[in-house]
Protein backbone atom coordinates (compact mmCIF):
# COMPACT_ATOMS: atom_id res chain seq x y z
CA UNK A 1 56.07 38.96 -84.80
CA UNK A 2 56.36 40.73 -81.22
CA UNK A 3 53.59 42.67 -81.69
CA UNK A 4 51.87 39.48 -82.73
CA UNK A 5 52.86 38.01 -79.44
CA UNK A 6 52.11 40.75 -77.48
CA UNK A 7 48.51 40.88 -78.62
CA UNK A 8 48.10 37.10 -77.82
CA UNK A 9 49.19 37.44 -74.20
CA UNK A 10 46.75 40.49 -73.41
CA UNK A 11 44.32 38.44 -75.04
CA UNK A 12 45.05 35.28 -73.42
CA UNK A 13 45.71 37.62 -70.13
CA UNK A 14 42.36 39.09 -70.81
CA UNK A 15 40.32 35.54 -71.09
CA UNK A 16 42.32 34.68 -68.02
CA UNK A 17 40.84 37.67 -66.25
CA UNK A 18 37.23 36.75 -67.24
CA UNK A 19 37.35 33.69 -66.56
CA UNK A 20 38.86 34.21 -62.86
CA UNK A 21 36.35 37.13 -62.79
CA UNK A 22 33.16 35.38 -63.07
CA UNK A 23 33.72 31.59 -62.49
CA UNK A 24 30.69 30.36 -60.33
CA UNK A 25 32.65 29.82 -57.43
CA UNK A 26 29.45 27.96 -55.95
CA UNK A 27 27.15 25.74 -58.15
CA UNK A 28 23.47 26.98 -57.30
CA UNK A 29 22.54 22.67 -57.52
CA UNK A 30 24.58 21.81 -54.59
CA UNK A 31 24.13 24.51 -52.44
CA UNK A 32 21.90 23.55 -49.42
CA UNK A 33 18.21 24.67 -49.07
CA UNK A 34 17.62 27.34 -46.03
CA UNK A 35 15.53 25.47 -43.49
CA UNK A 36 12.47 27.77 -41.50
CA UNK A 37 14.86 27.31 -38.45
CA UNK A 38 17.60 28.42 -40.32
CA UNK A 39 15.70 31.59 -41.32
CA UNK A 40 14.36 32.15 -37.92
CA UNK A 41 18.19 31.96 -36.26
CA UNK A 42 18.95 34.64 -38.94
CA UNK A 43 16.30 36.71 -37.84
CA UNK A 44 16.98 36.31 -34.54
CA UNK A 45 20.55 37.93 -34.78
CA UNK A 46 18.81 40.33 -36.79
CA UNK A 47 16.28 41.40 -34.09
CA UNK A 48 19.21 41.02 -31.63
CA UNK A 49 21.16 43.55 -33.20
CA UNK A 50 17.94 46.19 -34.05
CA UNK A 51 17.84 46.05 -30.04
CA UNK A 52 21.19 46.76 -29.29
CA UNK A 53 21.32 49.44 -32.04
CA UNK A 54 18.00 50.99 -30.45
CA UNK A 55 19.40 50.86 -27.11
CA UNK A 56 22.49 52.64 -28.35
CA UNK A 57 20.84 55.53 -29.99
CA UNK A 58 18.03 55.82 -27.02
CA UNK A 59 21.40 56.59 -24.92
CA UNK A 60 22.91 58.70 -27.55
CA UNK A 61 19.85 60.85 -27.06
CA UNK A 62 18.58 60.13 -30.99
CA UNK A 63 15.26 59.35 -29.40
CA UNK A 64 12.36 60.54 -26.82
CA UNK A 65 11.73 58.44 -24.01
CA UNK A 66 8.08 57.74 -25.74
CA UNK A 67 9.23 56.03 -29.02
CA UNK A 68 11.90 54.03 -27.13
CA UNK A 69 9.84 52.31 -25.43
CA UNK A 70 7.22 51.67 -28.47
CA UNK A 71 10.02 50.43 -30.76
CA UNK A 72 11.44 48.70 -27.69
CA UNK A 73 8.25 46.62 -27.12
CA UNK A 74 7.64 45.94 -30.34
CA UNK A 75 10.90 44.26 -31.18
CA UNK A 76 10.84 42.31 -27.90
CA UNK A 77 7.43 41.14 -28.66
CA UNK A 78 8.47 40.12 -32.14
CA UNK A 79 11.71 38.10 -30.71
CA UNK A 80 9.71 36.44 -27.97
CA UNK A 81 7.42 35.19 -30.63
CA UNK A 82 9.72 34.50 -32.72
CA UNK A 83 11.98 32.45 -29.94
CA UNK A 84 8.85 30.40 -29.21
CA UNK A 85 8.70 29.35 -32.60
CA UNK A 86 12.74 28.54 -32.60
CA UNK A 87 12.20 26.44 -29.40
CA UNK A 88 8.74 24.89 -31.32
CA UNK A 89 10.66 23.61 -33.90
CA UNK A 90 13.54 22.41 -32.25
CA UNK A 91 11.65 20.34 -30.15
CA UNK A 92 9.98 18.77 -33.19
């Protein structure tokens, strides 16, 4: 009978563990639907960070003056166009 027992509470230990393991802990239904603004502020910390990052490196001598400045304008332009739409749709 204690072996009995034993093998019930690493089974019910077991269930217990799967359960806790994957229980939804977030029903996909009620979650709320990601807005365009709300993709576009995400992006924006995204593009906020590749800067900083690119600024970093460019100082930690990882890259020639040249491409710097290419990747440099190229995310700038990308954030300013992507700020106008922010402010766009804010405004709406």
């Amino acid at each position: 009978m204690n072996t009995f027992q034993g093998e019930l509470a690493g089974i019910a230990l077991s269930f217990a563990l799967l359960v806790y393991t994957f229980w939804p802990e977030n029903i996909f239904a009620q979650q709320r639907q990601k807005t365009r603004l709300d993709y576009l502020q995400e992006r924006k910390e995204q593009l906020y960070e590749n800067l900083r990052d690119l600024n970093f490196e460019f100082k930690a001598g990882k890259y020639p003056e040249e491409d710097f400045q290419v990747q440099r304008a190229l995310l700038e332009s990308e954030t300013a166009t992507l700020l106008a739409e922010i402010d766009y749709l804010e405004q709406a």
